[in-house]
Protein backbone atom coordinates (compact mmCIF):
# COMPACT_ATOMS: atom_id res chain seq x y z
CA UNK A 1 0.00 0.00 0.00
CA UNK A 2 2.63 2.46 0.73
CA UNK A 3 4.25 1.57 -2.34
CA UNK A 4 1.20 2.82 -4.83
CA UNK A 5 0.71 5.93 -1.59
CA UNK A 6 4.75 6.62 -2.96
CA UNK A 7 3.95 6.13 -6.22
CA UNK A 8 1.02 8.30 -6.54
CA UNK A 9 2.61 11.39 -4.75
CA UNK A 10 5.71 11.18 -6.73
CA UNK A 11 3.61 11.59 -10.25
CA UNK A 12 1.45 14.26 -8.22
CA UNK A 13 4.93 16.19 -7.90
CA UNK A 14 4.88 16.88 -11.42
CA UNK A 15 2.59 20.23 -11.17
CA UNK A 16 5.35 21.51 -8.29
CA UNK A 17 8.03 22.22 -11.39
CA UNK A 18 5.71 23.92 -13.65
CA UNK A 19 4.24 21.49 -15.95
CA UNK A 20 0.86 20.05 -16.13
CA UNK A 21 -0.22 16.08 -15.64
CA UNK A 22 -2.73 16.19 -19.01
CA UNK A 23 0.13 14.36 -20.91
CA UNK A 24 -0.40 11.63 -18.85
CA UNK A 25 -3.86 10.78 -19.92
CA UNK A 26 -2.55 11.13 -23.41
CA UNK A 27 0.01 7.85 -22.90
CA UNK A 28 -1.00 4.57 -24.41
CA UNK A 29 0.23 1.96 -22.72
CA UNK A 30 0.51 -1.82 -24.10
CA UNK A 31 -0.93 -4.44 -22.46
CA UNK A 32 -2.26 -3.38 -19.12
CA UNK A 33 -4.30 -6.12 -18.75
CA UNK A 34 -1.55 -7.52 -17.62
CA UNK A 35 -1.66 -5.41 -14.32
CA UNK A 36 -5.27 -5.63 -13.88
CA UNK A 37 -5.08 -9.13 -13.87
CA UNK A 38 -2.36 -8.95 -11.48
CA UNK A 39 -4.05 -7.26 -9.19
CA UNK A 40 -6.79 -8.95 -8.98
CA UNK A 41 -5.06 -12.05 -8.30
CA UNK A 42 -2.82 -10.62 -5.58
CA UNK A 43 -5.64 -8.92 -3.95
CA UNK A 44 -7.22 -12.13 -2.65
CA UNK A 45 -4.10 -12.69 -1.15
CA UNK A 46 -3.28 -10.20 -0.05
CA UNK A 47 -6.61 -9.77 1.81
CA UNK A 48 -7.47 -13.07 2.89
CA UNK A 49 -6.07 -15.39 4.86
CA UNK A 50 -5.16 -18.91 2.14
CA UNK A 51 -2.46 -21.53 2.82
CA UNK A 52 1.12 -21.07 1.95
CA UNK A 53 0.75 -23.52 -0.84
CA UNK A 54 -2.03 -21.32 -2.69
CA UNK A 55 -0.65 -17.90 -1.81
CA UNK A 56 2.89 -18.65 -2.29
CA UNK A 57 2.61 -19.81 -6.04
CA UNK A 58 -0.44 -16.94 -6.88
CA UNK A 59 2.38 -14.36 -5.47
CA UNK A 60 5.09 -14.99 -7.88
CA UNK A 61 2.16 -15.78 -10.98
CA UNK A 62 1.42 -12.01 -10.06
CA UNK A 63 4.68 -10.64 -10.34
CA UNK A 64 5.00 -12.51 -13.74
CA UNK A 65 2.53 -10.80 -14.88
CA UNK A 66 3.77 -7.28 -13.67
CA UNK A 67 6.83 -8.20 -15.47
CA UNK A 68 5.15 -8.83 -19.41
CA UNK A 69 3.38 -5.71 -18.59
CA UNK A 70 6.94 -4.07 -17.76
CA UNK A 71 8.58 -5.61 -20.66
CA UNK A 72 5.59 -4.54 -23.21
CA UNK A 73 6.25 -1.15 -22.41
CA UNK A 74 10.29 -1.19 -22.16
CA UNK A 75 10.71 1.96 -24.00
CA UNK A 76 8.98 4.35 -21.98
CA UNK A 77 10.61 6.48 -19.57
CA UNK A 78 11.13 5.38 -16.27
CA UNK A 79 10.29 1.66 -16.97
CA UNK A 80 14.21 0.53 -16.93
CA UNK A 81 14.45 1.79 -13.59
CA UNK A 82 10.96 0.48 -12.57
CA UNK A 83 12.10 -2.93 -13.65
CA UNK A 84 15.55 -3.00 -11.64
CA UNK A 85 13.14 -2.62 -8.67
CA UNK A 86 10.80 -4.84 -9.67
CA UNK A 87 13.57 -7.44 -10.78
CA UNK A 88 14.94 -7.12 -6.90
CA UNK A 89 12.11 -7.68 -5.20
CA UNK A 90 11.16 -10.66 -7.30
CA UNK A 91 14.77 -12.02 -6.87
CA UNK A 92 13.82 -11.54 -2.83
CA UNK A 93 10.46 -13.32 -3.01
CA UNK A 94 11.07 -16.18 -5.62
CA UNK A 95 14.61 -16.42 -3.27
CA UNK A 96 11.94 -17.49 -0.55
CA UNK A 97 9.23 -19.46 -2.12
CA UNK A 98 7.27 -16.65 -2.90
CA UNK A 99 7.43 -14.32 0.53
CA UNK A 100 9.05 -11.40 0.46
CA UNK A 101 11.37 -11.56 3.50
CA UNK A 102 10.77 -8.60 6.42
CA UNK A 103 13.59 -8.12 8.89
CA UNK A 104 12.43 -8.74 12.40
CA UNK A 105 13.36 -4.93 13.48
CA UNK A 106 11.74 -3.31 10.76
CA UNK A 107 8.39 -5.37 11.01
CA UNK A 108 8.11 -4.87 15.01
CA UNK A 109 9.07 -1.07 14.09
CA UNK A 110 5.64 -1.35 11.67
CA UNK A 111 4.62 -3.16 14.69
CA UNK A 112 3.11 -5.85 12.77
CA UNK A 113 2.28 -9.28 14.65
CA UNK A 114 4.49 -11.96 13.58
CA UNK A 115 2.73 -14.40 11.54
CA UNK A 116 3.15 -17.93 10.86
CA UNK A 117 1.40 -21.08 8.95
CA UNK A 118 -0.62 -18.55 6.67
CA UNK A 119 0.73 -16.87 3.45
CA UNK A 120 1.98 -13.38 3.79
CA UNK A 121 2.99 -11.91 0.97
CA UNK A 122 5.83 -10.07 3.40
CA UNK A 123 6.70 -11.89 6.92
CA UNK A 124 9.79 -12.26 8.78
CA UNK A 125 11.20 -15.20 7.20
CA UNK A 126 13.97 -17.58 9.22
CA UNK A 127 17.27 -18.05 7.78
CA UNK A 128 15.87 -15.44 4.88
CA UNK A 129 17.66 -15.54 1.34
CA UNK A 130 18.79 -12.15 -0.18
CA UNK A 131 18.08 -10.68 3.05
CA UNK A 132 19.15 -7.36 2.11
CA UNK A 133 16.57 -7.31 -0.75
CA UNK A 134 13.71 -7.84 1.36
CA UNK A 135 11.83 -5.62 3.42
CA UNK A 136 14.45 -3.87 5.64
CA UNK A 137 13.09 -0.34 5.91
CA UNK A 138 9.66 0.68 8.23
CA UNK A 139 7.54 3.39 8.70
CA UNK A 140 6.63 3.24 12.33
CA UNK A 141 3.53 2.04 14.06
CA UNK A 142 1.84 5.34 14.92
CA UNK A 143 3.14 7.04 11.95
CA UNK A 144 0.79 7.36 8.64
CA UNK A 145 0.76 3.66 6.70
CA UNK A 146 3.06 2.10 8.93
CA UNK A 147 4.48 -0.36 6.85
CA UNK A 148 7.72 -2.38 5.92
CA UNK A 149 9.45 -1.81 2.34
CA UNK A 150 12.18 -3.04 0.45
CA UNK A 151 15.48 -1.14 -1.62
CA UNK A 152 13.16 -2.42 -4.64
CA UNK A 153 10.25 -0.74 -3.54
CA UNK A 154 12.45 2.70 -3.61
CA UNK A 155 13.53 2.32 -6.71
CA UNK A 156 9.94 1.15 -8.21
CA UNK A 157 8.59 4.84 -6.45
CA UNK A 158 11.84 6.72 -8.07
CA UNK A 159 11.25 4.95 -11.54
CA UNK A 160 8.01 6.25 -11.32
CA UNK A 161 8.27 9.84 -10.74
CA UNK A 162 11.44 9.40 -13.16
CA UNK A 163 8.32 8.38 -15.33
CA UNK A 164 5.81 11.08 -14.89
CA UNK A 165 8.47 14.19 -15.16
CA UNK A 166 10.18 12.66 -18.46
CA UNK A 167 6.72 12.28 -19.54
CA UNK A 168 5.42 15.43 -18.96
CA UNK A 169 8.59 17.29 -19.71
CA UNK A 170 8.75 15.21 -23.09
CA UNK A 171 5.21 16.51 -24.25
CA UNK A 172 5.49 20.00 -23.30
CA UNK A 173 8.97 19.74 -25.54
CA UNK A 174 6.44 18.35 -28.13
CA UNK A 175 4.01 20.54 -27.88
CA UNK A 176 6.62 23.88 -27.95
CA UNK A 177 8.10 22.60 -30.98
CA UNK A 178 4.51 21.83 -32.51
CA UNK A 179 4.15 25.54 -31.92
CA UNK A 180 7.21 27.39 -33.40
CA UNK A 181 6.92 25.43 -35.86
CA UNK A 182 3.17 25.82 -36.94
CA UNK A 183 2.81 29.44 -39.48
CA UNK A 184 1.27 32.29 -38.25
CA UNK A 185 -1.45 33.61 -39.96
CA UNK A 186 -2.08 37.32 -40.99
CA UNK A 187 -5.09 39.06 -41.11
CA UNK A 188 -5.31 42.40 -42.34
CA UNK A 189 -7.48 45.01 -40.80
C-alpha cells in the first residue's frame, strides 16, 4: 500500500516544477491487462487469509505478470528503472518461495504481529535468502501507513516519478516545438 501511496505522490509532484499532468492521460500503454489481472489475483491474497501452498505460487504468478506488462512497455521512460526494482524484489520473493522476506526490526518497528502457517505476501522469514533485498526499511507504528518496504520498492517509487516528469517534460517539448513550428497567420485590418 505504501508503495502505490509513494507512487502516486511522486507523479502528483509533477505540477510543483511547472508542468501540467494532461500528458499523462494522453500515454497509451501496451498491455495493461496484464496489471489488472495482477491485481486482482494478488488482492485475494493479499486480503485473505489462504495456505502457503495457494498464496505462495499466486504471489510470484502475479509478479510474472507485472513483469510482461513491464517488458511490453520497455521503451517508456522510467520503466528501466521500474524494472531494476521490480527485478529485486522478485529475486527476494522467488529467493523465498514466494514471501518477500521482512527483517524482524523493521516489522516490530511497523509493529506488525508476527505471523506464521498462513501466506503473507511479506513476513519475517527464518534463515531469509537475499536478506538485504527484502523488506528492511519501516515506517513506524503510529506514523501514517506504517508499513515495511524493500530497496526495490524505492527504486519502483523513483522509476516512477522518473516516469511522470520525463513524460510530462517530453510533451510540453512536443508541444513547444509543434508551436514554433506551426505558421502564423495574418489578417489584415
Amino acid at each position: 500500500m505504501i508503495i502505490v501511496v509513494a507512487s502516486i505522490l511522486a507523479v502528483l509532484s509533477v505540477p510543483l516544477t511547472g508542468r501540467s499532468l494532461a500528458p499523462l492521460a494522453k500515454l497509451s500503454l501496451r498491455r495493461v491487462w496484464l496489471v489488472w489481472l495482477s491485481l486482482g489475483l494478488q488482492l485475494p491474497i493479499t486480503l485473505v487469509t489462504v495456505p502457503n501452498w495457494l498464496g505462495q505460487p499466486l504471489h510470484l504468478i502475479t509478479l510474472v505478470l507485472a513483469a510482461g506488462f513491464i517488458f511490453s512497455n520497455w521503451r517508456v521512460p522510467g520503466v528501466p528503472l521500474i524494472a531494476l526494482g521490480a527485478g529485486l524484489n522478485f529475486a527476494a520473493i522467488a529467493a523465498n518461495h514466494g514471501t518477500m522476506p521482512a527483517s524482524a526490526g523493521a516489522w516490530r518497528s511497523a509493529g506488525f504481529p508476527m505471523m506464521s502457517g498462513d501466506f503473507a505476501n511479506s513476513n519475517v522469514v527464518v534463515n531469509a535468502r537475499l536478506s538485504w533485498l527484502g523488506d528492511i526499511f519501516s515506517i513506524p507504528k503510529g506514523w501514517p501507513l506504517a508499513n515495511v518496504f524493500s530497496i526495490g520498492d524505492v527504486i519502483v517509487v523513483l522509476g516512477m516519478g522518473y516516469f511522470a516528469h520525463a513524460w510530462c517534460r517530453r510533451a510540453a517539448t512536443e508541444d513547444a516545438r509543434e508551436t514554433m513550428q506551426t505558421p502564423a497567420l495574418v489578417t489584415a485590418d
